[in-house]
Protein backbone atom coordinates (compact mmCIF):
# COMPACT_ATOMS: atom_id res chain seq x y z
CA UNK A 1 246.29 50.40 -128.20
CA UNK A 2 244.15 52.87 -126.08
CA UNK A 3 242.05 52.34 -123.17
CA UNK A 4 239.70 55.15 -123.15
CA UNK A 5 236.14 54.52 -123.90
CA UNK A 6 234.95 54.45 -125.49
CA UNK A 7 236.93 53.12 -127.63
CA UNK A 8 239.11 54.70 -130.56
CA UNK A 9 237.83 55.19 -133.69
CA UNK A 10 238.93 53.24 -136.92
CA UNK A 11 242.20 54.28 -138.42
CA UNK A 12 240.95 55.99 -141.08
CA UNK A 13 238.79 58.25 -138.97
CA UNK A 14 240.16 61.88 -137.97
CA UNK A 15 238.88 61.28 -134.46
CA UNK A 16 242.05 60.40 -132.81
CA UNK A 17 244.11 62.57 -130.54
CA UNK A 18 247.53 62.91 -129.84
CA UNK A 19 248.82 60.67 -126.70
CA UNK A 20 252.80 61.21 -127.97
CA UNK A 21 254.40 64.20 -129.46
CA UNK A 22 258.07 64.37 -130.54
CA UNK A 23 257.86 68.05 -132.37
CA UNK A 24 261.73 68.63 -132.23
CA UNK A 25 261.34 65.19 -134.47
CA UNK A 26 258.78 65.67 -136.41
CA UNK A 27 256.31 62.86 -135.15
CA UNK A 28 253.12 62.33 -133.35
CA UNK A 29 251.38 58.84 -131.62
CA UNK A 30 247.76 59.06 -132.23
CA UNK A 31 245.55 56.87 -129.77
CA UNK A 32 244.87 54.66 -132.59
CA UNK A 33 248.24 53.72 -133.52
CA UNK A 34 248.71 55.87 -135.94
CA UNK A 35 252.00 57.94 -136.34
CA UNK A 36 251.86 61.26 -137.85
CA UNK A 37 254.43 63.00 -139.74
CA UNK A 38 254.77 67.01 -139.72
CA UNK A 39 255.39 66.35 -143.61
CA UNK A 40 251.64 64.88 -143.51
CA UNK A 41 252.51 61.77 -144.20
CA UNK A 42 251.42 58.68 -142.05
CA UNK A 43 252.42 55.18 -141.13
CA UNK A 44 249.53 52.79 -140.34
CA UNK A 45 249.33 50.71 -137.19
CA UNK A 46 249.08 47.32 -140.11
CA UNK A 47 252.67 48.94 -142.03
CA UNK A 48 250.46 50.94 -144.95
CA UNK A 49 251.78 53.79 -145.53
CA UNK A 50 250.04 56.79 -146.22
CA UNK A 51 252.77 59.42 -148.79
CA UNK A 52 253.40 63.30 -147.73
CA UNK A 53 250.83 65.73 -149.00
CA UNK A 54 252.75 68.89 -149.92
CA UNK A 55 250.95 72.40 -151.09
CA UNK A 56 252.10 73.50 -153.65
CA UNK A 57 252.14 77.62 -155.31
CA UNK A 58 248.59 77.24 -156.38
CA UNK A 59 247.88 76.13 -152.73
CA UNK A 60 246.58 72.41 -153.56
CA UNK A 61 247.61 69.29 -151.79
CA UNK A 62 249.26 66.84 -154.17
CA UNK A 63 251.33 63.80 -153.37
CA UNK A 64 255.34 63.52 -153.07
């Protein structure tokens, strides 16, 4: 998807940047393919999905 070299890292990497942002709806392209959720949760350029990751009181991640 992006042209920059070199060239983007593998999906699962957190090397990507940002090269969309819709804040006001709660998404973000990543160079990669990848859209980001502000809810942390993902959808995969190949349809995975990756679930929300919500803190909770104690302050750990845990999924929706």
């Amino acid at each position: 998807m992006c042209a920059h070299q070199p060239q983007c890292p593998a999906i699962d990497s957190p090397a990507a940047h940002i090269v969309a942002a819709h804040p006001e709806q709660g998404w973000s392209l990543l160079c990669d393919g990848t859209v980001v959720f502000d809810d942390t949760g993902e959808l995969l350029p190949d349809g995975r999905v990756v679930q929300p990751r919500r803190a909770t009181a104690a302050g750990l991640a845990v999924a929706a």
